[in-house]
PDB file of N, CA and C in Angstrom:
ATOM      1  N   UNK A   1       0.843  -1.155   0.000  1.00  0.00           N
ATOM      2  CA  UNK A   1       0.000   0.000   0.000  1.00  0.00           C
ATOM      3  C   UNK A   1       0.896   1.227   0.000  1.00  0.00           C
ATOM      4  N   UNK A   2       0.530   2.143  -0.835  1.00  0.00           N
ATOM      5  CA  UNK A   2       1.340   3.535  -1.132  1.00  0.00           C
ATOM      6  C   UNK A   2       0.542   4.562  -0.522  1.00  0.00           C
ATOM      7  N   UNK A   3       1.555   5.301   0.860  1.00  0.00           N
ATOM      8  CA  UNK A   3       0.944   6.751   0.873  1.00  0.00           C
ATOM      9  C   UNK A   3       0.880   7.847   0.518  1.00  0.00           C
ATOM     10  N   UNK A   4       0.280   8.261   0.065  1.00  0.00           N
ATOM     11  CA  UNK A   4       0.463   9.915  -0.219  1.00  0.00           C
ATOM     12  C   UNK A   4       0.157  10.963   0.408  1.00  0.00           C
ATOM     13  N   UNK A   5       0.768  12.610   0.825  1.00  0.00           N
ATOM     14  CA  UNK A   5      -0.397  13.126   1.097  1.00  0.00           C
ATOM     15  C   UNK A   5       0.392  14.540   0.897  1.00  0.00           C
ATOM     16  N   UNK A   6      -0.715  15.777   0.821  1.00  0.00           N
ATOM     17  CA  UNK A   6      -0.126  16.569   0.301  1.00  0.00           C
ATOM     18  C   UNK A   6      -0.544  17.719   1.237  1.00  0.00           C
ATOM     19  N   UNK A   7       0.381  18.348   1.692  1.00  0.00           N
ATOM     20  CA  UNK A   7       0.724  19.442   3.247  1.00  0.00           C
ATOM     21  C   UNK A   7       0.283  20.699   2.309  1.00  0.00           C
ATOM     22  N   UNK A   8       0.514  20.992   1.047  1.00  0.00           N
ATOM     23  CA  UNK A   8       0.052  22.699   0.920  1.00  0.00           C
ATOM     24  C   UNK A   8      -0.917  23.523   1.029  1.00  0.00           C
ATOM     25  N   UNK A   9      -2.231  22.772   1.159  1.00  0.00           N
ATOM     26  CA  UNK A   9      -3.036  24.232   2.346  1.00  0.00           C
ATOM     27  C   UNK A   9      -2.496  24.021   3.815  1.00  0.00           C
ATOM     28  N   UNK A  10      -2.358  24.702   4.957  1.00  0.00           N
ATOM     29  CA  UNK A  10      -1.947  24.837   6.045  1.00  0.00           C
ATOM     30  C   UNK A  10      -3.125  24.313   6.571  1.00  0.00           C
ATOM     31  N   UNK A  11      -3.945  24.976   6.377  1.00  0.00           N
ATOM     32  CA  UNK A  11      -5.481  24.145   7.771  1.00  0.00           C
ATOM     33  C   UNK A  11      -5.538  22.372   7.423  1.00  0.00           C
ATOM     34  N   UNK A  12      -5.262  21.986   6.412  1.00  0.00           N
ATOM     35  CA  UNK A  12      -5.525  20.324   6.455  1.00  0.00           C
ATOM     36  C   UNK A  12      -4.295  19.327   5.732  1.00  0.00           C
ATOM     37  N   UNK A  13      -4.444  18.508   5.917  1.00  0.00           N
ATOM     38  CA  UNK A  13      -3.348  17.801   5.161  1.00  0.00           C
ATOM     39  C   UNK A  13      -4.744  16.103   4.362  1.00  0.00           C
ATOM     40  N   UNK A  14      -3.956  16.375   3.488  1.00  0.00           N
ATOM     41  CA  UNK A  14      -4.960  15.108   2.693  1.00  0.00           C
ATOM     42  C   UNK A  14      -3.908  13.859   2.483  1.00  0.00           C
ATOM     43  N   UNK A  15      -4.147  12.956   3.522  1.00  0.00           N
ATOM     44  CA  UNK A  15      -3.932  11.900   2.956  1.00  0.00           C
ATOM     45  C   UNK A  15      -4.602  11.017   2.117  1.00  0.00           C
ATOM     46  N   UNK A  16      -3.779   9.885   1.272  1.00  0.00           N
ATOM     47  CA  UNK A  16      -4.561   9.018   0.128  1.00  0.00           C
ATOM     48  C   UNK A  16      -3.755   7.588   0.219  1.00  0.00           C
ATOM     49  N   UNK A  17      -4.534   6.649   0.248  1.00  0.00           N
ATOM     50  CA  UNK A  17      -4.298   5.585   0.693  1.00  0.00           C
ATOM     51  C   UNK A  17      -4.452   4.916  -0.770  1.00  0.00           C
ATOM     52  N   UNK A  18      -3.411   4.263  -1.976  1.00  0.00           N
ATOM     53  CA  UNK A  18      -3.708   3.851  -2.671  1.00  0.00           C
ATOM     54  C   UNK A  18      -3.039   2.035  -3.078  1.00  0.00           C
ATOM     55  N   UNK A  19      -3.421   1.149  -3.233  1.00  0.00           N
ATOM     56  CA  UNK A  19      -3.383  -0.041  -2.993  1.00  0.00           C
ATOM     57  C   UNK A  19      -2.421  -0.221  -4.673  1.00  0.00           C
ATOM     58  N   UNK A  20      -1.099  -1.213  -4.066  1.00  0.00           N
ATOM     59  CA  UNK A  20      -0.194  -1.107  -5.382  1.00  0.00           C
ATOM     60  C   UNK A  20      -0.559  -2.301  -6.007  1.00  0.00           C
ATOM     61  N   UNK A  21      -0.407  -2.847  -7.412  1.00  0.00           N
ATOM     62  CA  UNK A  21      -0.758  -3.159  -8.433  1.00  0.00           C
ATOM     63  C   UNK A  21      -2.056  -2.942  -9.361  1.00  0.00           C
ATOM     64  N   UNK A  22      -2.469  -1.644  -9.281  1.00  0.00           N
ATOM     65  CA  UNK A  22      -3.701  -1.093  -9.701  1.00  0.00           C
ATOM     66  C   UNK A  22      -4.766  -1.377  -9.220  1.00  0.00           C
ATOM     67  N   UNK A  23      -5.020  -1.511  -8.176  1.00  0.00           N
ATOM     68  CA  UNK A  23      -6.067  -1.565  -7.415  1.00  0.00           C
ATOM     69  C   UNK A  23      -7.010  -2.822  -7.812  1.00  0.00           C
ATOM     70  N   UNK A  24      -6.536  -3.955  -8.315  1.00  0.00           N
ATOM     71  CA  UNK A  24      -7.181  -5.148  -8.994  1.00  0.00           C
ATOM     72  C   UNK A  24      -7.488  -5.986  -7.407  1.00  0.00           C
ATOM     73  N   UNK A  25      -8.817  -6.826  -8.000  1.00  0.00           N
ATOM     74  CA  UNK A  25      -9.199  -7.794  -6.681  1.00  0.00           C
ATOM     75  C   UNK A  25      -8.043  -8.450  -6.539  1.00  0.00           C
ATOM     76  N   UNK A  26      -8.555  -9.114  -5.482  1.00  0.00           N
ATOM     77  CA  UNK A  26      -7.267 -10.369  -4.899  1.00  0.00           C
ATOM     78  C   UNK A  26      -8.184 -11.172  -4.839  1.00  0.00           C
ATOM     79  N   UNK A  27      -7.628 -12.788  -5.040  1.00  0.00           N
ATOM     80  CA  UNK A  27      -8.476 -13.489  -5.275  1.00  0.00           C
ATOM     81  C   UNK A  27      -7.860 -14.513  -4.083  1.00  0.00           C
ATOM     82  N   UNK A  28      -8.934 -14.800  -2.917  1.00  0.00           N
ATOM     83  CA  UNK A  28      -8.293 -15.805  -2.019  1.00  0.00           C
ATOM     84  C   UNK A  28      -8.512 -16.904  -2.155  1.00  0.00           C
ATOM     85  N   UNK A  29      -8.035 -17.991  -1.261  1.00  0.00           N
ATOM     86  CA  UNK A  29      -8.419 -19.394  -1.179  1.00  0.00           C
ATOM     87  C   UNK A  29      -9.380 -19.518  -0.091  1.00  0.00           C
ATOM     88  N   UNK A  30      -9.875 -20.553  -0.311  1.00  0.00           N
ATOM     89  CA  UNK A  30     -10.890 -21.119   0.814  1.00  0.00           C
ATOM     90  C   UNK A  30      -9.792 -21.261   2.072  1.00  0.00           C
ATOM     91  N   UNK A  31      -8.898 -21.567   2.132  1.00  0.00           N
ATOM     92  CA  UNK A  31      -8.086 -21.758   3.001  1.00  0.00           C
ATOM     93  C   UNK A  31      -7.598 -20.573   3.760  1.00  0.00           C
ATOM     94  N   UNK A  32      -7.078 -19.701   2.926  1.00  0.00           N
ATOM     95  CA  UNK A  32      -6.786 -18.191   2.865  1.00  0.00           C
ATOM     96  C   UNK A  32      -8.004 -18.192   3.946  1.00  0.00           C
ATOM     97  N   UNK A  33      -8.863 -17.765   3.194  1.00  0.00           N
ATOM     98  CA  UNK A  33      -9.894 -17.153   3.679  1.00  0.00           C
ATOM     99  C   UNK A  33     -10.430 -17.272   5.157  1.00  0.00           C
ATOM    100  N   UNK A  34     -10.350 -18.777   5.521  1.00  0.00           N
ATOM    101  CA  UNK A  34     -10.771 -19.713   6.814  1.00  0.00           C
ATOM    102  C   UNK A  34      -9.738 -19.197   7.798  1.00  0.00           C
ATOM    103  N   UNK A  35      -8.433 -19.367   7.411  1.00  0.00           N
ATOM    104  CA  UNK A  35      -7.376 -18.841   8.204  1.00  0.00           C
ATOM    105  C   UNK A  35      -7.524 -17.491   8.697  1.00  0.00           C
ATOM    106  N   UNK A  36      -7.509 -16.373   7.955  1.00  0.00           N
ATOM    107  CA  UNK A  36      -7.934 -15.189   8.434  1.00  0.00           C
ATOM    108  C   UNK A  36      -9.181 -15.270   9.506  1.00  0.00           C
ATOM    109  N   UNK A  37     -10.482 -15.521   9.201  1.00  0.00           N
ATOM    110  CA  UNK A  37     -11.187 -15.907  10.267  1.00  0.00           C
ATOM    111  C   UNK A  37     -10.851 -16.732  11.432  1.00  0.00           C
ATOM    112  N   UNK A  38     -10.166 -17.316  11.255  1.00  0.00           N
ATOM    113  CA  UNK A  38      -9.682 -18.065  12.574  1.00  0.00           C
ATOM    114  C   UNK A  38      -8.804 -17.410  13.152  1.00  0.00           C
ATOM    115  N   UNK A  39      -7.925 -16.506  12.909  1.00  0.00           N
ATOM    116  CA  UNK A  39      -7.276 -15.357  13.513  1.00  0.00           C
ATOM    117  C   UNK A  39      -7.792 -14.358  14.353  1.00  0.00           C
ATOM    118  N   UNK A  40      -9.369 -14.194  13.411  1.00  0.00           N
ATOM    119  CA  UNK A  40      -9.840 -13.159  14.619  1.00  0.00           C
ATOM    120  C   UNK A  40     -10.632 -13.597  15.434  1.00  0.00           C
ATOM    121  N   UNK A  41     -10.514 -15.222  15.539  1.00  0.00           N
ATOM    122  CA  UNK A  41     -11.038 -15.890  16.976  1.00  0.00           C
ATOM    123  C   UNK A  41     -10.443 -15.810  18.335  1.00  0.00           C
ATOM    124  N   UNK A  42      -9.328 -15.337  17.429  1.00  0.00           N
ATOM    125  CA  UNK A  42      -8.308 -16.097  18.437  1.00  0.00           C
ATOM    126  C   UNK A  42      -8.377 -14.997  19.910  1.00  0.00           C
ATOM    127  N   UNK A  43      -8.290 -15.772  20.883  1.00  0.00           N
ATOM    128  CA  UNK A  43      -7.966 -14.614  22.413  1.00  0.00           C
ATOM    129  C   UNK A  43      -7.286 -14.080  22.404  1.00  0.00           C
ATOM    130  N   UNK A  44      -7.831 -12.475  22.840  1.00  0.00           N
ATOM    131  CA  UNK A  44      -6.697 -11.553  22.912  1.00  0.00           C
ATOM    132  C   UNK A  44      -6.489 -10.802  21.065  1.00  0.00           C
ATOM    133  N   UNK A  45      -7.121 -11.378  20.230  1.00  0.00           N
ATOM    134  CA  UNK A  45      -7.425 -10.518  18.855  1.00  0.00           C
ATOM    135  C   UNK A  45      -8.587  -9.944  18.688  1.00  0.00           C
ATOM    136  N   UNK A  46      -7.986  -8.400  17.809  1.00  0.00           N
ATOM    137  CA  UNK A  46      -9.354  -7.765  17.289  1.00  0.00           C
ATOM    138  C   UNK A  46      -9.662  -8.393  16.119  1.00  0.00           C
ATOM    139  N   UNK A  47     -11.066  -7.972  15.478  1.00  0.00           N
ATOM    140  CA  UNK A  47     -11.115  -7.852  13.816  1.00  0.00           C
ATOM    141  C   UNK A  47     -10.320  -7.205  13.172  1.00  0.00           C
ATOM    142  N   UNK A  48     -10.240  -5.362  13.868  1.00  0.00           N
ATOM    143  CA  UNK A  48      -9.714  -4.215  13.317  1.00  0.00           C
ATOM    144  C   UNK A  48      -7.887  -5.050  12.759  1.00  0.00           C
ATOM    145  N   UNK A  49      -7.344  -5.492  14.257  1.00  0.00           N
ATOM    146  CA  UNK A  49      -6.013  -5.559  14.337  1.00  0.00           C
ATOM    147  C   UNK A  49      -5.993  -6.642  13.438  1.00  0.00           C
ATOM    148  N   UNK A  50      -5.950  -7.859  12.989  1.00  0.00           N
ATOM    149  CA  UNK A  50      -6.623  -8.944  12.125  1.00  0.00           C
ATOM    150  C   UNK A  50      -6.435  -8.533  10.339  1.00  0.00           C
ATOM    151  N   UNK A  51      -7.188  -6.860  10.456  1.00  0.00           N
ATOM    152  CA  UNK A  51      -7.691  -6.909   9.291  1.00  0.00           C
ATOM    153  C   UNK A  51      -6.734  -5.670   9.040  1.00  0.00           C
ATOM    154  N   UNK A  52      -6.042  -4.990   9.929  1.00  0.00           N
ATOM    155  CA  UNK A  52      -5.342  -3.884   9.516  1.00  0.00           C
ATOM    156  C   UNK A  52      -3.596  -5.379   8.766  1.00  0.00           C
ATOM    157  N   UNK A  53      -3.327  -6.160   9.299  1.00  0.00           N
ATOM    158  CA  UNK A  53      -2.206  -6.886   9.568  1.00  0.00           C
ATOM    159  C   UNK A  53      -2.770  -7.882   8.103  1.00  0.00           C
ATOM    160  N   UNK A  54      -3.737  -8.165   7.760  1.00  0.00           N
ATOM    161  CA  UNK A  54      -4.472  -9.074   6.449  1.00  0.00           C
ATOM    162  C   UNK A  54      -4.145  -7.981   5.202  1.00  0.00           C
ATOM    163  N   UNK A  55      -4.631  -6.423   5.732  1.00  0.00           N
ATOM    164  CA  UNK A  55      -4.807  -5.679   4.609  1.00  0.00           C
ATOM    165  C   UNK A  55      -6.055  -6.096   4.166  1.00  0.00           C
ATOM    166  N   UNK A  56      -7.295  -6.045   5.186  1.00  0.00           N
ATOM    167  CA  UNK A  56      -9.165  -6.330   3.887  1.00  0.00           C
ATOM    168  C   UNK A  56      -9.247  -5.296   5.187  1.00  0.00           C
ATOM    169  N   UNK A  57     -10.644  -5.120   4.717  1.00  0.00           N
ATOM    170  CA  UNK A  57     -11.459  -4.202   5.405  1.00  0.00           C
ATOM    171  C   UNK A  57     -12.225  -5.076   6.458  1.00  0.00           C
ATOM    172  N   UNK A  58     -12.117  -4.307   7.365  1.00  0.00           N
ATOM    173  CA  UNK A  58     -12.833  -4.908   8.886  1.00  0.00           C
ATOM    174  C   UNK A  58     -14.026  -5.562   8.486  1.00  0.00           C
ATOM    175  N   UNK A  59     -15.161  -4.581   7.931  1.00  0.00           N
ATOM    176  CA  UNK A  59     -16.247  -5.397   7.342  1.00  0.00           C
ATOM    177  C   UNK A  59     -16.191  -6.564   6.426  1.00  0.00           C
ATOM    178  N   UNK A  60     -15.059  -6.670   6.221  1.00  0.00           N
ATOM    179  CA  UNK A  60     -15.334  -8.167   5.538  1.00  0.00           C
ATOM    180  C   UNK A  60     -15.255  -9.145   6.762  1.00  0.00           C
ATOM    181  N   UNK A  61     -14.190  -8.921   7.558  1.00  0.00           N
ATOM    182  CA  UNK A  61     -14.126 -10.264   8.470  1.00  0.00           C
ATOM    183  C   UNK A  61     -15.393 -10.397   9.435  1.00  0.00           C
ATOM    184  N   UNK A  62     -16.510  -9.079   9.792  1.00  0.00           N
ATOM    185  CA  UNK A  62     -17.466  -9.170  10.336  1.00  0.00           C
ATOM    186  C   UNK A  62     -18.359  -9.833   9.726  1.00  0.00           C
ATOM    187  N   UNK A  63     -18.585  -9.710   8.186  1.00  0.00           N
ATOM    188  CA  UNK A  63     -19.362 -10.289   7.160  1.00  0.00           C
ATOM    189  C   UNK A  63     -19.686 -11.927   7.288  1.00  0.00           C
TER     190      UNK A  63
END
């Protein structure tokens, strides 16, 4: 993942969060997939932390 962000108005700064190889799906495995969920079973894990460390969006692993 590539950050960007650009400081020249003074009141805000814009960051942009853009995902490298052109922003194309990823395609998981059933396995993939099971594993990640079983991660955020685990004691002592978030979804958030889970899904920040996976790279998907929280709402998927709630899904």
């Amino acid at each position: 993942m590539l950050v960007s962000y650009d400081n020249s108005c003074p009141n805000h700064t814009d960051i942009e969060f853009k995902q490298q190889g052109g922003g194309r799906r990823r395609r998981w495995s059933a396995d993939t997939k099971l594993a990640i969920v079983v991660e955020s079973f685990e004691a002592g894990e978030t979804v958030a932390r889970v899904a920040r460390r996976r790279a998907v969006a929280p709402a998927l692993l709630y899904r």
